[in-house]
Protein backbone atom coordinates (compact mmCIF):
# COMPACT_ATOMS: atom_id res chain seq x y z
CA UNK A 1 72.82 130.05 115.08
CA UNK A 2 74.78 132.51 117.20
CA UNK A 3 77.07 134.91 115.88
CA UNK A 4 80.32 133.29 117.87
CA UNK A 5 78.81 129.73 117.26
CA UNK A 6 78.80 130.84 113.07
CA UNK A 7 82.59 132.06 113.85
CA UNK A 8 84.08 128.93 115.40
CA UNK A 9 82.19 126.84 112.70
CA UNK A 10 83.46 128.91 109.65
CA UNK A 11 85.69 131.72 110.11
CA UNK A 12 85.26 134.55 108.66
CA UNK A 13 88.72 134.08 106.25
CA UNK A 14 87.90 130.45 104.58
CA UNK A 15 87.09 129.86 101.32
CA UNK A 16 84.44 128.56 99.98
CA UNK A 17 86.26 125.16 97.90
CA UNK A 18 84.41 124.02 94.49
CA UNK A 19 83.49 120.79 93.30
CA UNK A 20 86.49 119.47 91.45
CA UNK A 21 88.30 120.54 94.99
CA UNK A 22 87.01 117.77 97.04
CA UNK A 23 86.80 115.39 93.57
CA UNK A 24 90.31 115.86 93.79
CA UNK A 25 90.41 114.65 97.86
CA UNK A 26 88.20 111.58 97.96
CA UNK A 27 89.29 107.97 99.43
CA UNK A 28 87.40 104.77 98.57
CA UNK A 29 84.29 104.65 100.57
CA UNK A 30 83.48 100.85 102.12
CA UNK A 31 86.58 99.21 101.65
CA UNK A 32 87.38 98.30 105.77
CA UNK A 33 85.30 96.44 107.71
CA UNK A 34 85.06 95.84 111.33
CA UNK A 35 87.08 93.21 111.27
CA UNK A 36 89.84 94.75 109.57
CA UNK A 37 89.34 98.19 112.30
CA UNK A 38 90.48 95.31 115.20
CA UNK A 39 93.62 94.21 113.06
CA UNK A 40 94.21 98.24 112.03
CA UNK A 41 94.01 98.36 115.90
CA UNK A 42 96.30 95.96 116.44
CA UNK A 43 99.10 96.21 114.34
CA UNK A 44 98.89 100.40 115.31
CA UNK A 45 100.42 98.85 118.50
CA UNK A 46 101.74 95.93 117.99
CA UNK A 47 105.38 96.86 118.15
CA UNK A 48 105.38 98.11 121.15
CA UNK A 49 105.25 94.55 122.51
CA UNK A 50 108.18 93.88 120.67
CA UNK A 51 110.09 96.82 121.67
CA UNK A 52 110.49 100.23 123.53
CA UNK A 53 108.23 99.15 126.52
CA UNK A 54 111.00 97.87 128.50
CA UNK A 55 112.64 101.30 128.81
CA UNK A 56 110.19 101.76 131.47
CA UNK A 57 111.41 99.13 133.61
CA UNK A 58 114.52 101.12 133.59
CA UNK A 59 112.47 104.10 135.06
CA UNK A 60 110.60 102.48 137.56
CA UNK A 61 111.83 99.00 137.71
CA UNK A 62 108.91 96.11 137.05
CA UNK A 63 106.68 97.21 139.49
CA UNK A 64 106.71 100.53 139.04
CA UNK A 65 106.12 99.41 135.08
CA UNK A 66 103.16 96.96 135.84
CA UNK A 67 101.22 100.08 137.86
CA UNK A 68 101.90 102.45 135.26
CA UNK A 69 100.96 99.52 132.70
CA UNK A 70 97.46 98.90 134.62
CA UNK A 71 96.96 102.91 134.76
CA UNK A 72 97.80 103.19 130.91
CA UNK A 73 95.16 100.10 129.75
CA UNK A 74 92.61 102.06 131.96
CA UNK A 75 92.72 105.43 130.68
CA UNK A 76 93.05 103.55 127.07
CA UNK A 77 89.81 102.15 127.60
CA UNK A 78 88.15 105.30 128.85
CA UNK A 79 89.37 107.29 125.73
CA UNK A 80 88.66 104.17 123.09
CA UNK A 81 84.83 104.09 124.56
CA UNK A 82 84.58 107.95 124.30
CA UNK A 83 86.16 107.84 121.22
CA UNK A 84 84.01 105.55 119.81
CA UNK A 85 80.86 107.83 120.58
CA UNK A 86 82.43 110.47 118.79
CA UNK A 87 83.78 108.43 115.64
CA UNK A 88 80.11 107.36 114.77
CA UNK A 89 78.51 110.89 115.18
CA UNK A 90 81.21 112.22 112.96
CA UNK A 91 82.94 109.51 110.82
CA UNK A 92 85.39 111.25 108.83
CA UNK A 93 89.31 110.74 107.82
CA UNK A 94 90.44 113.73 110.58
CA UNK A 95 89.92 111.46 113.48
CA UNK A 96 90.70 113.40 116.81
CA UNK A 97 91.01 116.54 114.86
CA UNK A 98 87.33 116.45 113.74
CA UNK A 99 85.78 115.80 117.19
CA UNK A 100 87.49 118.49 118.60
CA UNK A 101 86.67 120.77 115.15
CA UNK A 102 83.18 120.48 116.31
CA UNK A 103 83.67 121.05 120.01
CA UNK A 104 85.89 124.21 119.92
CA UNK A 105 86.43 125.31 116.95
CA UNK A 106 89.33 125.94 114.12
CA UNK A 107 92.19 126.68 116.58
CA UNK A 108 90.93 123.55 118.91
CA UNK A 109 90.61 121.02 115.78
CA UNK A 110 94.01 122.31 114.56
CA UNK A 111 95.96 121.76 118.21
CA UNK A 112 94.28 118.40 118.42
CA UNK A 113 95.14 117.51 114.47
CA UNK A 114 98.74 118.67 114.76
CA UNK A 115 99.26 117.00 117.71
CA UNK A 116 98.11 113.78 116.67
CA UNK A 117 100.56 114.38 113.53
CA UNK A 118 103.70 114.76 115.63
CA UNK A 119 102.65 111.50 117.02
CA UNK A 120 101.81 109.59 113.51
CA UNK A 121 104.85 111.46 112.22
CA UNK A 122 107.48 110.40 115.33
CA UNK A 123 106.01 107.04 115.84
CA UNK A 124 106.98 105.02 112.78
CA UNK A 125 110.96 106.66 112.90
CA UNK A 126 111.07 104.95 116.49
CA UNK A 127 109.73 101.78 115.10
CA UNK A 128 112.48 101.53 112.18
CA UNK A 129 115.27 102.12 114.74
CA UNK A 130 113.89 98.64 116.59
CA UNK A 131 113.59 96.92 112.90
CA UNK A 132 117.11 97.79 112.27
CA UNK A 133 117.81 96.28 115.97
CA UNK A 134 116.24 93.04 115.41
CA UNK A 135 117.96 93.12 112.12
CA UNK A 136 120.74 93.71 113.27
CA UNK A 137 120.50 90.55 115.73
CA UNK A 138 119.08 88.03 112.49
CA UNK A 139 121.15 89.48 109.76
CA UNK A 140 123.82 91.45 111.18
CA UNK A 141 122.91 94.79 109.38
CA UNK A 142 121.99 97.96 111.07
CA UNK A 143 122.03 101.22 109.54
CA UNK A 144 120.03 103.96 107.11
CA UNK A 145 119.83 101.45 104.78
CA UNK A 146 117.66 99.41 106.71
CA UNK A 147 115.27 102.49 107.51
CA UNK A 148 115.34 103.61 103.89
CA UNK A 149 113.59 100.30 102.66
CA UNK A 150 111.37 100.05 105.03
CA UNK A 151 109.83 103.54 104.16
CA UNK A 152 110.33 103.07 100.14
CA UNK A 153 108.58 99.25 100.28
CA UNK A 154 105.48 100.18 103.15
CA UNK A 155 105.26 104.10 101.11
CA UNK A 156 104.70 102.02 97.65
CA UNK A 157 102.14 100.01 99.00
CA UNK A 158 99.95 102.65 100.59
CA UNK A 159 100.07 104.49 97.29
CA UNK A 160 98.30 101.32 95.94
CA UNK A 161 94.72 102.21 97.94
CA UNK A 162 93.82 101.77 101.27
CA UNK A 163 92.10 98.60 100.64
CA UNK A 164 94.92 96.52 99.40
CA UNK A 165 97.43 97.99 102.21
CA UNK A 166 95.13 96.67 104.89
CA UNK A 167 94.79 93.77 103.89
CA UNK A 168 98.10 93.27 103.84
CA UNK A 169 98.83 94.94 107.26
CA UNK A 170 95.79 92.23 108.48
CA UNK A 171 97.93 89.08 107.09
CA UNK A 172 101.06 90.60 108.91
CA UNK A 173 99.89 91.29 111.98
CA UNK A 174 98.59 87.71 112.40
CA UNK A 175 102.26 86.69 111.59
CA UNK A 176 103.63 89.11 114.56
CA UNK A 177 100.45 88.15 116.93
CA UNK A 178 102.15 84.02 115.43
CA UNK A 179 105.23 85.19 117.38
CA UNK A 180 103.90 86.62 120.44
CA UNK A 181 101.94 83.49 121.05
CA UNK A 182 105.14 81.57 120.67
CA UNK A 183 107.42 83.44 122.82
CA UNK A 184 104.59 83.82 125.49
CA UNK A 185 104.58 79.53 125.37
CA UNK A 186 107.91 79.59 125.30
CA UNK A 187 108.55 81.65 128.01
CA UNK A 188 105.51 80.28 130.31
CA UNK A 189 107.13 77.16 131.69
CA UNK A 190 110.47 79.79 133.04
CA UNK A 191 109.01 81.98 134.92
CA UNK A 192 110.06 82.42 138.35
CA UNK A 193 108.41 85.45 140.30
CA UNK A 194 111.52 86.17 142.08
CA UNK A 195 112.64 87.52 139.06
CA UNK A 196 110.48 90.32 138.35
CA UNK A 197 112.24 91.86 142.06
CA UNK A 198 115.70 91.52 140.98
CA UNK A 199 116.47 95.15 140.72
CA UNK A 200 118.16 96.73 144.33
CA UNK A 201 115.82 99.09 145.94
CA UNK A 202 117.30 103.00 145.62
CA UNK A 203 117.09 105.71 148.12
CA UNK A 204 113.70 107.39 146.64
CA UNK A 205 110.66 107.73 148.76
CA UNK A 206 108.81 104.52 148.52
CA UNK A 207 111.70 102.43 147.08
CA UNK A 208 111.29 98.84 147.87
CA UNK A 209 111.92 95.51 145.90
CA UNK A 210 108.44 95.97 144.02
CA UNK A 211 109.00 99.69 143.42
CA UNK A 212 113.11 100.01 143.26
CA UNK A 213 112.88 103.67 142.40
CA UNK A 214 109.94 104.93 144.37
CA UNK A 215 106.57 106.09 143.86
CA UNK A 216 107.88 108.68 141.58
CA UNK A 217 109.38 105.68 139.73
CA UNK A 218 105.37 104.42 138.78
CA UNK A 219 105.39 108.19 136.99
CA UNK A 220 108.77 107.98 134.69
CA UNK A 221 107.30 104.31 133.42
CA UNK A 222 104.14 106.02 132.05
CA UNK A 223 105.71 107.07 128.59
CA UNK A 224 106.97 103.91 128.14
CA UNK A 225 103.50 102.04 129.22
CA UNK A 226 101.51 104.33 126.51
CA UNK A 227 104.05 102.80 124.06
CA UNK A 228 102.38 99.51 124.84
CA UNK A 229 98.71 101.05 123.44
CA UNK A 230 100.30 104.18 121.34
CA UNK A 231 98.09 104.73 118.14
CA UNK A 232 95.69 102.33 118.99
CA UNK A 233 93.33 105.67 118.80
CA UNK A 234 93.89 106.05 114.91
CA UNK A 235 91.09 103.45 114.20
CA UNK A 236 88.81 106.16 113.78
CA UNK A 237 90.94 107.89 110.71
CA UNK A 238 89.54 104.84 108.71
CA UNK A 239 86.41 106.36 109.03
CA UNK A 240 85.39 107.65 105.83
CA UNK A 241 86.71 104.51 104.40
CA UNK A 242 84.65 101.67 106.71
CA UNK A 243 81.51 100.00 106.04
CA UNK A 244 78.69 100.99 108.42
CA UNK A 245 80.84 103.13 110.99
CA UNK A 246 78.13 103.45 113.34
CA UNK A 247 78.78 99.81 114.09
CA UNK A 248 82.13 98.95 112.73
CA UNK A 249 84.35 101.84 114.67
CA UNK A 250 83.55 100.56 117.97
CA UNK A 251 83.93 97.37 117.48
CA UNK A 252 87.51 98.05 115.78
CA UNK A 253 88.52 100.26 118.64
CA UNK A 254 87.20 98.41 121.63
CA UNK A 255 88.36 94.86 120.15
CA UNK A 256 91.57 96.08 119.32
CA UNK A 257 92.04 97.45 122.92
CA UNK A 258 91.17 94.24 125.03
CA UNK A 259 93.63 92.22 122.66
CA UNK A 260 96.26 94.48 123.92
CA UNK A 261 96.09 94.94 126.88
CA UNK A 262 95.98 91.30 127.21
CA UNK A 263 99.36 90.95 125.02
CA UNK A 264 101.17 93.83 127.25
CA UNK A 265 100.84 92.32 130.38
CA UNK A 266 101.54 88.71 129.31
CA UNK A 267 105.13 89.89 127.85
CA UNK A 268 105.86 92.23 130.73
CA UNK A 269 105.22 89.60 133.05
CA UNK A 270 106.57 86.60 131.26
CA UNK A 271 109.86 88.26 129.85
CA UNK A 272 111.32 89.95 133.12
CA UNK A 273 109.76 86.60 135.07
CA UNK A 274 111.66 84.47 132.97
CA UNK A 275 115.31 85.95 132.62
CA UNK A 276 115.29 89.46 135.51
CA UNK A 277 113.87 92.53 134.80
CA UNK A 278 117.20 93.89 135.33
CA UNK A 279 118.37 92.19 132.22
CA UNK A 280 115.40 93.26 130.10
CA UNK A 281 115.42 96.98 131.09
CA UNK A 282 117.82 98.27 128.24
CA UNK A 283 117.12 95.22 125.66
CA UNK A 284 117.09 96.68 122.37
CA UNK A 285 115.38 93.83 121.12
CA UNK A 286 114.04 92.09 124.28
CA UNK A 287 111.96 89.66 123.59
CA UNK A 288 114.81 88.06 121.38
CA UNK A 289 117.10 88.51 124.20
CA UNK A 290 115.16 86.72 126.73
CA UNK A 291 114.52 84.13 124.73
CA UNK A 292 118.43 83.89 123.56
CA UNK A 293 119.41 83.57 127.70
CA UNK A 294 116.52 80.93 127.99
CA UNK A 295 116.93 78.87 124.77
CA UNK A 296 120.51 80.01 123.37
CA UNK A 297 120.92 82.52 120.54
CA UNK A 298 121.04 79.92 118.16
CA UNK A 299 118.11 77.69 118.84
CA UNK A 300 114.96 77.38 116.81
CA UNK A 301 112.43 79.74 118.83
CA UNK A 302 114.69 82.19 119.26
CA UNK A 303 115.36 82.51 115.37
CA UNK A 304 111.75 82.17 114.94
CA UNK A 305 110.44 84.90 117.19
CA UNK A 306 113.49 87.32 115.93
CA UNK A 307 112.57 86.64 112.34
CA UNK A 308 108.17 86.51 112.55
CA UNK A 309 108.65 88.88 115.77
CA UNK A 310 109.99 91.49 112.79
CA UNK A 311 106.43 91.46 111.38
CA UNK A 312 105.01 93.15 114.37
CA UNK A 313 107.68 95.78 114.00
CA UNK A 314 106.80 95.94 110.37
CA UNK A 315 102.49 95.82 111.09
CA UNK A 316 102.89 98.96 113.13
CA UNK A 317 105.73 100.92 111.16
CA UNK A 318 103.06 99.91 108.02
CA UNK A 319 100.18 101.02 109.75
CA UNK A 320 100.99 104.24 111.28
CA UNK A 321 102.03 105.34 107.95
CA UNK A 322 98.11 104.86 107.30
CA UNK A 323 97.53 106.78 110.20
CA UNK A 324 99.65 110.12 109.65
CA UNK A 325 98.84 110.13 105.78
CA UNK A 326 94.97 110.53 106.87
CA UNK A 327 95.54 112.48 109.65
CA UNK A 328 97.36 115.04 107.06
CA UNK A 329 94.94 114.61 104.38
CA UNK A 330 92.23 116.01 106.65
CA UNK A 331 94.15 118.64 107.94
CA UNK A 332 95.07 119.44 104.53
CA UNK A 333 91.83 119.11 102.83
CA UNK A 334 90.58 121.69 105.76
CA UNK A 335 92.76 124.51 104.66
CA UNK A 336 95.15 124.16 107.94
CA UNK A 337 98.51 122.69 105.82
CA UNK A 338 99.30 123.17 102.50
CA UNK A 339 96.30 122.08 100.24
CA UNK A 340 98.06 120.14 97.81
CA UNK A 341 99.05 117.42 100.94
CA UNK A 342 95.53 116.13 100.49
CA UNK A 343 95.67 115.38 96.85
CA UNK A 344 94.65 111.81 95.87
CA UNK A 345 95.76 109.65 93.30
CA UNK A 346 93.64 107.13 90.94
CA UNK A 347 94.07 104.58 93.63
CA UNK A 348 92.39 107.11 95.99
CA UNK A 349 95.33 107.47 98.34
CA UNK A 350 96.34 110.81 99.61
CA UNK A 351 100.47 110.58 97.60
CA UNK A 352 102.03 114.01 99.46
CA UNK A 353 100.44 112.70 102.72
CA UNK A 354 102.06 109.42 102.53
CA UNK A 355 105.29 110.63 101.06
CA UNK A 356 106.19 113.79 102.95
CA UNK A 357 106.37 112.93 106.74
CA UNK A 358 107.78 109.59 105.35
CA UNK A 359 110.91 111.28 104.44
CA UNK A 360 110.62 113.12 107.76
CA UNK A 361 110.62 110.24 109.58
CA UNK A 362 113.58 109.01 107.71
CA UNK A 363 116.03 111.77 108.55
CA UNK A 364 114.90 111.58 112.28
CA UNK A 365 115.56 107.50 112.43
CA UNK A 366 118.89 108.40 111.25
CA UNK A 367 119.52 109.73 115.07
CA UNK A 368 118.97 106.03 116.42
CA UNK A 369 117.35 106.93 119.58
CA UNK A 370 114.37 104.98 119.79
CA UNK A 371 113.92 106.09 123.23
CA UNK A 372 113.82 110.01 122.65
CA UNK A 373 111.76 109.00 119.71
CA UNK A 374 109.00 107.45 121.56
CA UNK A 375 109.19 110.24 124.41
CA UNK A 376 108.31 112.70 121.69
CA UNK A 377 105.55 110.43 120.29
CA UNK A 378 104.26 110.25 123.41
CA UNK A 379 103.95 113.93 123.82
CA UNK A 380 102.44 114.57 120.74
CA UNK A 381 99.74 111.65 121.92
CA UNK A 382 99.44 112.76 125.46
CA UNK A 383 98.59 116.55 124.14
CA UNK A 384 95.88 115.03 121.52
CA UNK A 385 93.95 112.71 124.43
CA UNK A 386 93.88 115.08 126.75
CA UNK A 387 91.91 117.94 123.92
CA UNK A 388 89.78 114.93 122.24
CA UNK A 389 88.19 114.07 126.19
CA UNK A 390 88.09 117.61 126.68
CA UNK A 391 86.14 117.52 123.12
CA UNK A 392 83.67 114.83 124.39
CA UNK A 393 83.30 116.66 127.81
CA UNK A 394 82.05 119.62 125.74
CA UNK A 395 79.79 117.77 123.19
CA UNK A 396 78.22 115.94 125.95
CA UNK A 397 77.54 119.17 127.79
CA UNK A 398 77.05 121.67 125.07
CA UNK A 399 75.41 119.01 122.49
CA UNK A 400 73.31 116.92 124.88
CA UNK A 401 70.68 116.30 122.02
CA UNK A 402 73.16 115.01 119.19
CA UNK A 403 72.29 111.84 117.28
CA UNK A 404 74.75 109.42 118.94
CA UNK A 405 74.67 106.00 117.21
CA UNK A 406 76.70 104.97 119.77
CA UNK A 407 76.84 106.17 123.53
CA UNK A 408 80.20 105.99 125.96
CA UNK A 409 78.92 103.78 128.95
CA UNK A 410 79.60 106.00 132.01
CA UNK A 411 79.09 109.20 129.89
CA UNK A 412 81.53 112.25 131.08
CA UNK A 413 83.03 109.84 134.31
CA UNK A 414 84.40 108.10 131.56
CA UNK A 415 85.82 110.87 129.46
CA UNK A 416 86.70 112.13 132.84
CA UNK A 417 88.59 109.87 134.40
CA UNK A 418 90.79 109.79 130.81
CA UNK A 419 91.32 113.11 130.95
CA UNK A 420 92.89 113.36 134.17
CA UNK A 421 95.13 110.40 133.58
CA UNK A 422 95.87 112.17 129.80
CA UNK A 423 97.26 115.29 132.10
CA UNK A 424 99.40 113.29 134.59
CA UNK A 425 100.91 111.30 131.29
CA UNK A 426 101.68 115.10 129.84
CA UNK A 427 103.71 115.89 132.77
CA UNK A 428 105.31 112.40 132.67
CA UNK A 429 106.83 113.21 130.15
CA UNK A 430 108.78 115.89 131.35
CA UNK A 431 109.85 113.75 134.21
CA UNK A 432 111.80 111.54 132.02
CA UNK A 433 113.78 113.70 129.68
CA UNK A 434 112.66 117.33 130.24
CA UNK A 435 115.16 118.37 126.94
CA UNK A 436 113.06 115.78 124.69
CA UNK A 437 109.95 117.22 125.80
CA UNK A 438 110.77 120.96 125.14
CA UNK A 439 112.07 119.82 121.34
CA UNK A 440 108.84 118.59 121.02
CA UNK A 441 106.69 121.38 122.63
CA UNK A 442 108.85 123.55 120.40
CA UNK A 443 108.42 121.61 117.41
CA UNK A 444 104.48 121.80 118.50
CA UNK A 445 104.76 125.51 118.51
CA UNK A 446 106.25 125.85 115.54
CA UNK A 447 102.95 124.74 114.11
CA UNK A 448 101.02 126.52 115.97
CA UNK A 449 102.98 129.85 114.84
CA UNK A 450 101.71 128.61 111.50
CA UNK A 451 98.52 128.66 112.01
CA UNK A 452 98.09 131.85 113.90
CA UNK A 453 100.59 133.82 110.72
CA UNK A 454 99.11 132.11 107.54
CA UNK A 455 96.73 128.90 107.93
CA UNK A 456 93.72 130.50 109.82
CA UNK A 457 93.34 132.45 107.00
CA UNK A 458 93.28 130.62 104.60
CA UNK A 459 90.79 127.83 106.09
CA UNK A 460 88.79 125.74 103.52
CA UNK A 461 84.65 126.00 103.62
CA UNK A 462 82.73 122.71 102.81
CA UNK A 463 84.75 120.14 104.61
CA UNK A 464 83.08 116.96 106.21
CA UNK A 465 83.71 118.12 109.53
CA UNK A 466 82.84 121.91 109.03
CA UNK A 467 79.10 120.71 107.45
CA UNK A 468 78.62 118.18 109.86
CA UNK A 469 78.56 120.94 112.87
CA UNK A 470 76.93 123.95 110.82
CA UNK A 471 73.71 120.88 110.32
CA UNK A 472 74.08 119.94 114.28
CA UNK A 473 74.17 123.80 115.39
CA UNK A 474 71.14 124.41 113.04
CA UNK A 475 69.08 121.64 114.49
CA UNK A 476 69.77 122.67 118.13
CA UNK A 477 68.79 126.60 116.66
CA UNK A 478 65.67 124.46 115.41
CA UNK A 479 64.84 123.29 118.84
């Protein structure tokens, strides 16, 4: 092993951790199988089909949302496949952050885990400012109080194990996936296609009918699209927890994927088709509201697909908590954020992990702007793909003779052709709301400040991810 190669594998400052450290950081091994990866998959996302995803109609009116849509479930795929490569030559709880650990390094695993966090972290306050809309249209009630219990029930009953929670996340999002079915029946015999076009063409180059706001209109959508796949990348944090990865984690990402991308285009074509995408581009709770103008607010599928269609709100907001605690447990286990984050309890489950961004996310919710929210979720995502394809890129290259139990079909055209799109959804961003995207570049460089003052020093020796590549680099030495 080269000198540099020994340096970006174990720098020169970490410590070398003891037995009882990692005793004290272990989840239950076997306890997910594939089929529960799909539905971990699933509900990730499933709230975006619920809510949020309309905003982009605002941006780019329906067409320019179904392009950005189509681009979105294409780069998705490209990353899930690549992903899936990765996840089975390194299955381990840091996800993203361990692929790109391998490929380039502390500083590149920490970017890539951080970013990821912001997105974990970001996604589930967005999520409880919908709840407390479709609340707010069942019940009447709106408000902290609403985001408060859902972060003190779905907190309690991650701290229970990780078996028990997905279990119960897989019997929920059947309930939400219940709803979508219904409303998509429901909504199937009222669709007119005149109705998708119902938003007056601007001034912009390109506007027309399909496109109201232009080509650049097919750009601003893009955050918005993601939010209709968002997360759906986390499947691999259940790693260290699945039953035969090398099998299991593609099947859970690539499963999970198709049954999206199917569900997003169904409701963006059946809910603007049926009452105007001009009426559903600033729905707080859309699908509700469509089905309130088709059916009345009072009528049986509406109240139905308000009070089930909570349960995909509720799959994702429980899910993603799953995601960030992992995602913070690795990066804590590693040395890069405060060790005792990654402490486990009897049940196995990392408590800080779960509990800390969980009151973070509270206190942002508070702000009510699911919109901003998911802008700054996105960037945190956007940042994360476009450093976990540059991670596979590099493997592929660098790493040609690595035991792959599963291969991307395409290879680096795949990882690729994600890449670019990753980029282009960066900049999106920025389009949009350039103020949200500099609070969360700053908030990104506040962590990074972190690292380069105190956490690269004090880097943890003996992790999964660091002993994985000091074992591939000596075998390529070997050869």
């Amino acid at each position: 092993m080269s000198q540099s190669e020994s340096t970006a594998i174990t720098p020169p400052s970490s410590e070398v951790a003891s037995t009882e450290y990692f005793a004290q950081r272990q989840l239950k091994q076997g306890s997910v199988g594939w089929l529960l990866l799909i539905g971990l998959g699933v509900a990730y996302v499933i709230s975006g089909d619920f809510a949020g995803w309309n905003y982009g109609i605002a941006q780019g009116g329906w067409g320019g949302m179904f392009v950005a849509t189509i681009l979105v479930a294409i780069m998705y795929l490209c990353l899930c496949l690549s992903m899936s490569e990765m996840a089975t030559m390194l299955p381990t709880a840091g996800g993203g952050y361990s692929f790109a650990r391998v490929a380039f390094g502390s500083l590149g695993g920490y970017l890539t885990g951080t970013a990821i966090l912001i997105e974990y972290a970001i996604a589930p306050a967005a999520i409880a400012v919908f709840i407390g809309s479709y609340c707010e249209s069942l019940f009447g009630m709106n408000g902290w109080q609403v985001y408060l219990a859902c972060y003190l029930l779905f907190m309690a009953i991650h701290l229970k194990g990780a078996g028990e929670a997905l279990k119960l996340m897989f019997a929920i999002t059947l309930i939400a996936v219940m709803a979508l079915l219904v409303f998509i029946i429901a909504m199937l015999p009222h669709f007119q296609l005149q109705n998708l076009f119902d938003i007056a063409a601007g001034t912009q180059t390109g506007a027309s009918l399909f496109l109201p706001h232009g080509y650049m209109g097919i750009w601003a959508a893009v955050p918005f699209a993601i939010w209709f796949f968002l997360a759906v990348e986390g499947v691999p944090l259940a790693a260290e927890e699945a039953k035969d990865p090398a099998k299991s984690l593609p099947r859970g990402l690539i499963g999970s994927m198709l049954i999206l991308t199917c569900f997003a285009l169904l409701v963006l074509f059946l809910s603007a088709g049926a009452v105007g995408a001009s009426t559903m581009q600033n729905a707080a709770a859309p699908l509700v509201e469509g089905l309130a103008i088709v059916y009345g607010q009072n009528s049986w599928v509406t109240s139905f697909v308000n009070f089930v269609g909570l349960a995909g709100l509720i799959a994702s907001f429980f899910s993603i908590i799953y995601a960030y605690s992992r995602q913070m447990f690795a990066l804590s286990r590693a040395g890069y954020l405060p060790r005792v984050l990654s402490l486990t309890n009897k049940n196995k489950a990392p408590y800080l992990a779960i509990i800390v961004p969980g009151i973070i996310g509270f206190l942002l919710s508070l702000s009510k702007e699911g919109d901003m929210l998911i802008l700054i979720a996105v960037f945190g995502a956007t940042i994360s793909y476009v450093l976990m394809m540059a991670a596979h890129l590099k493997l592929r290259l660098s790493k040609a003779n690595l035991h792959r139990p599963y291969k991307t079909p395409g290879g680096i055209l795949t990882s690729s052709i994600a890449l670019v799109f990753a980029l282009l959804a960066v900049l999106a961003g920025f389009l949009v709301n350039p103020k949200v995207w500099l609070i969360a570049a700053a908030i990104y460089a506040l962590f990074i400040a972190y690292f380069m003052l105190y956490s690269r020093h004090h880097l943890v020796s003996g992790t999964p991810e660091e002993e994985f590549a000091k074992v591939q680099s000596s075998q390529q030495e070997l050869k």
